[in-house]
Every structure is written in C-alpha cells, then in structure tokens.
N, C-alpha and C. Protein backbone atom coordinates (compact mmCIF):
# COMPACT_ATOMS: atom_id res chain seq x y z
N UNK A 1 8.74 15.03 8.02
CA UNK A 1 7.39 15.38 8.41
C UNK A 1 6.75 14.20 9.10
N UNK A 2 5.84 14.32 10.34
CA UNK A 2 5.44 13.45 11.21
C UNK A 2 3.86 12.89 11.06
N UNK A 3 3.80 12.59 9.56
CA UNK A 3 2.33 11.70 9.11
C UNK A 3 2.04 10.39 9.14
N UNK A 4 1.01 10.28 9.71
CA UNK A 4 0.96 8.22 9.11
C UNK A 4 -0.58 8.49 8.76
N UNK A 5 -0.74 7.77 7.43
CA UNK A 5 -2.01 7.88 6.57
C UNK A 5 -2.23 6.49 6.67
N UNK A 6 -3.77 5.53 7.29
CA UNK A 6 -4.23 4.12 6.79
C UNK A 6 -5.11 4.25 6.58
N UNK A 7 -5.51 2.76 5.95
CA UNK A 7 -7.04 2.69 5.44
C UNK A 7 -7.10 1.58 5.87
N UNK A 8 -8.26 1.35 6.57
CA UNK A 8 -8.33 0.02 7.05
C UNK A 8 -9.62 -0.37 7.10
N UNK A 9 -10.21 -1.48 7.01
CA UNK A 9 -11.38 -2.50 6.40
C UNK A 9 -12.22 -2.23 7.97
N UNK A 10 -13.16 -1.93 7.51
CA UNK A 10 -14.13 -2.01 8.57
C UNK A 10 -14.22 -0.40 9.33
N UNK A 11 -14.97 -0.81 10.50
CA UNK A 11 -14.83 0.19 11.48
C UNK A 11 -13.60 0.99 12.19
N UNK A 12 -13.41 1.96 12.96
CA UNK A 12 -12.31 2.28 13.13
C UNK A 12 -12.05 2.03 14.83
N UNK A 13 -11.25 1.25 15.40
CA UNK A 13 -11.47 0.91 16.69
C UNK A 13 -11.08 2.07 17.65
N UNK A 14 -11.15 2.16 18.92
CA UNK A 14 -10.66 3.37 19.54
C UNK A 14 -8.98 3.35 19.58
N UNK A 15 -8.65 4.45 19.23
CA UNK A 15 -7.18 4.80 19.34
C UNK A 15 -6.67 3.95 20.79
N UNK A 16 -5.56 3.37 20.73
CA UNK A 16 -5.16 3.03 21.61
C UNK A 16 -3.58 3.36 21.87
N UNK A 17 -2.99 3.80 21.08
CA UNK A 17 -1.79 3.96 20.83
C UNK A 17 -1.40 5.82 21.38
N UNK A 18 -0.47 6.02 21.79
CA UNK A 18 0.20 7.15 22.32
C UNK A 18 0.21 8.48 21.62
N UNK A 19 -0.70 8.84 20.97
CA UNK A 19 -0.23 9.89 19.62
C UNK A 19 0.00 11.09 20.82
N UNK A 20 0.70 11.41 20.63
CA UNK A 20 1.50 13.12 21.40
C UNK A 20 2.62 13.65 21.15
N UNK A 21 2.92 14.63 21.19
CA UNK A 21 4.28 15.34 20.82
C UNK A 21 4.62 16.19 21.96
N UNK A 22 6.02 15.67 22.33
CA UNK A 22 6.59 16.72 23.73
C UNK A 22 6.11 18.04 23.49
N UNK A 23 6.24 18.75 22.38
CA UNK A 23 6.12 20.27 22.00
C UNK A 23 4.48 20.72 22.28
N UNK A 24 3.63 20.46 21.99
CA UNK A 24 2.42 20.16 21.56
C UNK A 24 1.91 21.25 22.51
N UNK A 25 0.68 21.95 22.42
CA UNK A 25 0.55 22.36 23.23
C UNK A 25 -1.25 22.28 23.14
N UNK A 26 -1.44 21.81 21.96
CA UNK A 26 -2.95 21.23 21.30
C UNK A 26 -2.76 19.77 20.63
N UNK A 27 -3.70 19.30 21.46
CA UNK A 27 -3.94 17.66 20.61
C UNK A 27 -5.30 18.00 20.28
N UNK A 28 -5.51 17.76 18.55
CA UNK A 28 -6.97 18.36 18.32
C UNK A 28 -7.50 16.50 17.73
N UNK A 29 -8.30 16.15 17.96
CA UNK A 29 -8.94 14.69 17.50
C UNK A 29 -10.19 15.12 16.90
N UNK A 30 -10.59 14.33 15.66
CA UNK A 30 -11.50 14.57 15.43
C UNK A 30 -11.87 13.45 14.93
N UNK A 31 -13.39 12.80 14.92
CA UNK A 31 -13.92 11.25 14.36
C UNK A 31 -15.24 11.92 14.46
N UNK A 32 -14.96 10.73 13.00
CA UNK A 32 -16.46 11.32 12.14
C UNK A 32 -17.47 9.28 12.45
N UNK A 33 -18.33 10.00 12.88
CA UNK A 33 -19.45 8.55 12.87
C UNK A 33 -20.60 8.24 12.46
N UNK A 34 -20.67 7.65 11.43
CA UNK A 34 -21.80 6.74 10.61
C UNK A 34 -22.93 7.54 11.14
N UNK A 35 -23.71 8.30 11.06
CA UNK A 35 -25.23 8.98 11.38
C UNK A 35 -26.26 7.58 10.89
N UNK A 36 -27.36 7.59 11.98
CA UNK A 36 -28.44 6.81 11.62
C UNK A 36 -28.85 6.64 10.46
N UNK A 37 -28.72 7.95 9.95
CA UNK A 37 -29.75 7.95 8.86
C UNK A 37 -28.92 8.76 7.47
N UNK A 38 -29.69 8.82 6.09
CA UNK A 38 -29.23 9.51 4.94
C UNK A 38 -30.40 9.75 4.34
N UNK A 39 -30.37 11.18 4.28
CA UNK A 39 -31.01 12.36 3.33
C UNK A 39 -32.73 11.88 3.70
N UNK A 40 -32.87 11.64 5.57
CA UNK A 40 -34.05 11.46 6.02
C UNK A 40 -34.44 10.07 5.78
N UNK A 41 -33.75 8.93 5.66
CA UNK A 41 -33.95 7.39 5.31
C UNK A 41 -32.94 7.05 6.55
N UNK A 42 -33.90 6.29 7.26
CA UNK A 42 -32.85 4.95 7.86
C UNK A 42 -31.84 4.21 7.27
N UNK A 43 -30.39 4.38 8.01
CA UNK A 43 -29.88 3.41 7.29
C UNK A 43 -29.25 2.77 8.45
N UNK A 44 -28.22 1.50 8.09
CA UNK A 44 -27.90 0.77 9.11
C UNK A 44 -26.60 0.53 8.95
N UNK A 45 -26.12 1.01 7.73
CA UNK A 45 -24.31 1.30 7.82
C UNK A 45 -23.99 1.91 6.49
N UNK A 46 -23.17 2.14 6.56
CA UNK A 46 -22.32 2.94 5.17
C UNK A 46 -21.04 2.07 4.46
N UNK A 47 -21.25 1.92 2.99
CA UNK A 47 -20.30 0.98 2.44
C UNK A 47 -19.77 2.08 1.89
N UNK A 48 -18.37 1.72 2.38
CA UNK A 48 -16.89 2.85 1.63
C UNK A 48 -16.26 2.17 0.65
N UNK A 49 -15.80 2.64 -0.27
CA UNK A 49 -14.67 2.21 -1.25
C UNK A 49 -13.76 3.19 -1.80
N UNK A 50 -12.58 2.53 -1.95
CA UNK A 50 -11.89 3.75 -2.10
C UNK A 50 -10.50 3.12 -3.21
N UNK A 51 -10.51 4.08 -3.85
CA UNK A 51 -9.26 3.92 -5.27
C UNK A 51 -8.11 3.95 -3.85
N UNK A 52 -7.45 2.87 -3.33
CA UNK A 52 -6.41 3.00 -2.21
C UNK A 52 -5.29 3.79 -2.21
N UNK A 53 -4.23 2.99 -3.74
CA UNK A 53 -3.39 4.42 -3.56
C UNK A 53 -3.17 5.35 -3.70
N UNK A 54 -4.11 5.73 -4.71
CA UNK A 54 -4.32 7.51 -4.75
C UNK A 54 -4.56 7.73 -3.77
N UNK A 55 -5.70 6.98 -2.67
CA UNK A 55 -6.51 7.84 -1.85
C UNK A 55 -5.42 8.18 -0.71
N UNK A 56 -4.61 6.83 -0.22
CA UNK A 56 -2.99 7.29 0.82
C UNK A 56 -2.35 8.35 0.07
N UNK A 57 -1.58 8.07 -1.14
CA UNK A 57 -1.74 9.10 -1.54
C UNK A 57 -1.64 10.82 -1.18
N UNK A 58 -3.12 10.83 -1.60
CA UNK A 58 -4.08 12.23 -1.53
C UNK A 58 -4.11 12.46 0.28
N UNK A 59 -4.65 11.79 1.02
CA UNK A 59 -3.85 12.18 2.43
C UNK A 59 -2.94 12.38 2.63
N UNK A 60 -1.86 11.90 2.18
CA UNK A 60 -0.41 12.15 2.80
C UNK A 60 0.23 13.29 2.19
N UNK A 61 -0.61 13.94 0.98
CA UNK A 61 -0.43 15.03 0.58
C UNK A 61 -0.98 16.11 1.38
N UNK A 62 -2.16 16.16 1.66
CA UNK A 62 -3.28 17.37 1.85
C UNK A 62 -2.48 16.90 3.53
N UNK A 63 -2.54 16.15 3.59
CA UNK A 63 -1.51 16.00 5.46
C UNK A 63 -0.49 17.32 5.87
N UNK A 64 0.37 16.75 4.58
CA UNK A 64 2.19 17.48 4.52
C UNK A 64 1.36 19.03 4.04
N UNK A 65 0.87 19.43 3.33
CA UNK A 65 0.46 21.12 2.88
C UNK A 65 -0.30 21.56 4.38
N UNK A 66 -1.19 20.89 4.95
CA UNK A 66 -1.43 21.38 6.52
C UNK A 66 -0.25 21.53 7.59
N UNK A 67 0.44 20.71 7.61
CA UNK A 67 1.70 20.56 8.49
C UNK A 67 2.44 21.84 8.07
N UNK A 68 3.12 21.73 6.96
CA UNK A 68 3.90 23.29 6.50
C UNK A 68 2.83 24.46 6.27
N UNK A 69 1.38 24.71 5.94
CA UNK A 69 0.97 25.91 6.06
C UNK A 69 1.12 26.27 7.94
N UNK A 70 0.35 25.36 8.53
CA UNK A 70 0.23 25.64 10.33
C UNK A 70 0.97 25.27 10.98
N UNK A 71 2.50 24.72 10.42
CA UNK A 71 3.11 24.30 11.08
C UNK A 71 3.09 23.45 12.70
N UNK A 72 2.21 22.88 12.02
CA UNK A 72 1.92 21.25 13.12
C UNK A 72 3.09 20.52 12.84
N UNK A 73 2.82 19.89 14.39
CA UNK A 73 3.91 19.31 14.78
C UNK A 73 3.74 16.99 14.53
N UNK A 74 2.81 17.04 14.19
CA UNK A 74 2.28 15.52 13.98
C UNK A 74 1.08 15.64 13.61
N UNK A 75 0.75 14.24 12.54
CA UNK A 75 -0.87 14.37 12.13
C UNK A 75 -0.92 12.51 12.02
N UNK A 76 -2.34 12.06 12.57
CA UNK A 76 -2.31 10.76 12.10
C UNK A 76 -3.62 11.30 11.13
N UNK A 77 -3.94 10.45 10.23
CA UNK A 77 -4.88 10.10 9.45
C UNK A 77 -5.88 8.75 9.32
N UNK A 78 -6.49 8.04 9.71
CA UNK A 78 -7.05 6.93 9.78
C UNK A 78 -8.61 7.06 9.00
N UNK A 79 -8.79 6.43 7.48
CA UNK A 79 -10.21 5.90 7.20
C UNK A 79 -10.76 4.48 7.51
N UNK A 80 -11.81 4.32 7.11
CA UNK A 80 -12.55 3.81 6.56
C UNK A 80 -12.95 2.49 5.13
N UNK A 81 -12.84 1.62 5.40
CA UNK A 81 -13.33 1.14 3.81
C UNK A 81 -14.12 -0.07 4.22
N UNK A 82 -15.13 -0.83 3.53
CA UNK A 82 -15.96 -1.45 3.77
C UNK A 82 -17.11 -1.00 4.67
N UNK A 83 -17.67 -2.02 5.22
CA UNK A 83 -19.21 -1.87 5.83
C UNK A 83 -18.36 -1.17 7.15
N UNK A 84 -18.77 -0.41 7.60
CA UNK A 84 -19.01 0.78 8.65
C UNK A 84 -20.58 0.69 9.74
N UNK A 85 -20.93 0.44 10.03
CA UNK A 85 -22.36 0.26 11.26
C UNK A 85 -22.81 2.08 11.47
N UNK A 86 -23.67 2.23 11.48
CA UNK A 86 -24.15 3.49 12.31
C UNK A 86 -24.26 3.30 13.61
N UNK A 87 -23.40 4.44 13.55
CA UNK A 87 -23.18 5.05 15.50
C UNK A 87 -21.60 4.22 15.45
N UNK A 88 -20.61 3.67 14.43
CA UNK A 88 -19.13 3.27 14.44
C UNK A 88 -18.02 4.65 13.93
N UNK A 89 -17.26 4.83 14.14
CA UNK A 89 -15.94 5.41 13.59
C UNK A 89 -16.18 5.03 12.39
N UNK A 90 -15.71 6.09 11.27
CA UNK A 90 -15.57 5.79 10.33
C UNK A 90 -14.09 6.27 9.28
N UNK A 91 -14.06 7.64 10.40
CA UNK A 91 -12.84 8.59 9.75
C UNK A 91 -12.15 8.95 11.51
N UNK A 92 -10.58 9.03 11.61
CA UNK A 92 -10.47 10.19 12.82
C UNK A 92 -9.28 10.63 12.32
N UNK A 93 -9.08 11.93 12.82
CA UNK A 93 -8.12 12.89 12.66
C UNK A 93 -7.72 13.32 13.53
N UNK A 94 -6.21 13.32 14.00
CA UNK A 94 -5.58 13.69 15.43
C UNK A 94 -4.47 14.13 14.80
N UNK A 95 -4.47 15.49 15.30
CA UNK A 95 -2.94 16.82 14.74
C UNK A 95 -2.78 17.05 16.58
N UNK A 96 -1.46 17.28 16.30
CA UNK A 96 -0.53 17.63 17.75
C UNK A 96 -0.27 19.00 16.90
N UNK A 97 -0.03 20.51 17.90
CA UNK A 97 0.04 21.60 17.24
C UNK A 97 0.76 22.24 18.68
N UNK A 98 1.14 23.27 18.61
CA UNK A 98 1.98 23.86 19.31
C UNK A 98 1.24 24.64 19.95
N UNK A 99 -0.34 25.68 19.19
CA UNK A 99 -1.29 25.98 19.78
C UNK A 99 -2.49 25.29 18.99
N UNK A 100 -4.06 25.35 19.71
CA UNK A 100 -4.68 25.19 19.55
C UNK A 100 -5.62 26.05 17.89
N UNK A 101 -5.33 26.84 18.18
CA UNK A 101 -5.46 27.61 16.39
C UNK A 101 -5.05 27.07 15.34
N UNK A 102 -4.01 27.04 15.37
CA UNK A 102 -3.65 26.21 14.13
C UNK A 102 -4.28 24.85 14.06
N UNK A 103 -4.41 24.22 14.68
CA UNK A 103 -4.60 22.73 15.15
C UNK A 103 -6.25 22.78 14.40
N UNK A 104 -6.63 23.22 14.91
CA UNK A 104 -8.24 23.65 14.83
C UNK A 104 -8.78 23.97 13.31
N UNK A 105 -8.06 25.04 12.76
CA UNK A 105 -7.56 25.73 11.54
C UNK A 105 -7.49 24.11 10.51
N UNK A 106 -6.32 23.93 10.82
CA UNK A 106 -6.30 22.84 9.57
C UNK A 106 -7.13 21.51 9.69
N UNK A 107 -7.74 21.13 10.74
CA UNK A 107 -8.43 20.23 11.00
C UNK A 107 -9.40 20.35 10.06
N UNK A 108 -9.67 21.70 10.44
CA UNK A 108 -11.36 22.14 9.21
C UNK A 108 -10.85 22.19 7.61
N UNK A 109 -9.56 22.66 7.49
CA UNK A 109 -9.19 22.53 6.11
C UNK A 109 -8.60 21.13 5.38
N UNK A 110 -8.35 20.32 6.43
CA UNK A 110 -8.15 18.85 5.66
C UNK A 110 -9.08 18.19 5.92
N UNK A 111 -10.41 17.96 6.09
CA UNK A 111 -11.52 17.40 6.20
C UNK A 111 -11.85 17.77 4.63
N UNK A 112 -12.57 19.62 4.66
CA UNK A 112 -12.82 20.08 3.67
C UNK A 112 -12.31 19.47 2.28
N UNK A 113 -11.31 19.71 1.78
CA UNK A 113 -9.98 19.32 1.32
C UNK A 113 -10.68 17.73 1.02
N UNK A 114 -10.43 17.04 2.13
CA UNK A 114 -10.69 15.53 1.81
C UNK A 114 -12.09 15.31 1.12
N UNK A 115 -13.11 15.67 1.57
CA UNK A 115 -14.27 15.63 1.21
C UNK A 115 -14.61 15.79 -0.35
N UNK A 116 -13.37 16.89 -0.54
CA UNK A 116 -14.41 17.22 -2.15
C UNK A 116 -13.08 16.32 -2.87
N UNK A 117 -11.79 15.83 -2.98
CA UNK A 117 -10.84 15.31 -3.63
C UNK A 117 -10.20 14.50 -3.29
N UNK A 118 -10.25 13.83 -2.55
CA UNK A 118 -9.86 11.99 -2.24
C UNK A 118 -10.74 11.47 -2.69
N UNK A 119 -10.18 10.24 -3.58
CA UNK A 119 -11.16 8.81 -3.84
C UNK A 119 -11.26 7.98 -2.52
N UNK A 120 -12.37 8.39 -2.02
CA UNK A 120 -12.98 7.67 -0.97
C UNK A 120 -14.65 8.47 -1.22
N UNK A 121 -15.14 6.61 -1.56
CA UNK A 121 -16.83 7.07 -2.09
C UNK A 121 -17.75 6.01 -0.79
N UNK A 122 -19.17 6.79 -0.75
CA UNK A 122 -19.66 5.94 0.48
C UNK A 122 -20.83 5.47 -0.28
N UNK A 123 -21.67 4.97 0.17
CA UNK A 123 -23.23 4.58 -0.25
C UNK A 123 -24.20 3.94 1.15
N UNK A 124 -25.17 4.45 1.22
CA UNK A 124 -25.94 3.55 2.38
C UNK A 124 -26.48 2.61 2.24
N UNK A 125 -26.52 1.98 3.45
CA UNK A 125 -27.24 0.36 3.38
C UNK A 125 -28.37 0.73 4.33
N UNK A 126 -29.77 0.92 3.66
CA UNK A 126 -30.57 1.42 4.23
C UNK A 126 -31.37 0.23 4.74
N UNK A 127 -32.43 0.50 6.06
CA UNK A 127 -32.53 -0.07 7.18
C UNK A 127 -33.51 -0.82 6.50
C-alpha cells in the first residue's frame, strides 16, 4: 500500500516533492490553515500536540481502510505539531485516485475520521 504518514514541528511548507501516480486520473489535495480567529477571539497561532506514535499510527491506519475501501492508488498524510501561525499550513492531504469520486469520497472520510480519533490536540494562542 502507497502511504507516507509525518508529523513535523512547525508549519507545513509547500509540497515540493512529485506526489503522482501514472494511473491516477484524480490528484485530490487538501490543506487545512490556521483561521485568524477561535470561537470569535483573535488568535495568532495554534499550538498542536500530539501522543506521536499512536497518532502515525492512527493515520497510517485510517490511510490503508481509505485506500482498500476506494481503492486509491497513493495517499500522503502530513501534520502539524507545535506553534502553527494563522493564515500557515497546518494539515495537507494528497490521494492520487483513478477517478475523482473516490478521491473526493475518502478525503471527506479521513479528515472526519481524523478529527474525532487521532491524538492530535490544538489550543489557541490568542492575539
């Protein structure tokens, strides 16, 4: 199966690296970024922490059950941990898929998925 799950300190820089699959016929990306603000308060970045190897882990699981339900063809995974800036990367998700449905499909279900059961916790650093 074609996963790579990191966690890496800080912000998330722009992809620079080749992610594609000859087959592919959808590259779906998705990055999530630090919002100004929390629950109507200014803030000025988001501190992540995260239980690490559960949390690789718990991606590289909820990864491989997307890959065999939609049969995608590659998934990277990239978080977050430490101070994060508003208006920075914090999370991105890039699946190669054969069509765009599927691609799309599990994008929304491993976010979901991640959100309520990976140890990865945030808190704001308000402005």
């Amino acid at each position: 199966m074609n996963i790579t799950v990191n966690i890496t300190d800080g912000p998330l820089s722009a992809a620079t690296d080749n992610f594609s699959c000859n087959d592919a016929g959808a590259l779906i990306i998705f990055e999530g970024c630090v919002r100004p603000s929390e629950k109507d308060q200014p803030i000025s970045a988001l501190e992540y922490e995260a239980y690490e190897p559960m949390a690789s882990e718990m991606l590289r699981k909820i990864g491989k059950e997307m890959i065999l339900k939609h049969g995608l063809l590659a998934m990277d995974v990239q978080h977050s941990k430490g101070t994060v800036g508003a208006g920075e990367v914090s999370f991105r998700l890039r699946i190669a898929a054969a069509h765009r449905k599927e691609g799309i499909a599990a994008m929304q279900e491993f976010i979901d998925w991640m959100k309520k059961d990976v140890p990865i916790w945030k808190k704001p650093v308000y402005a």
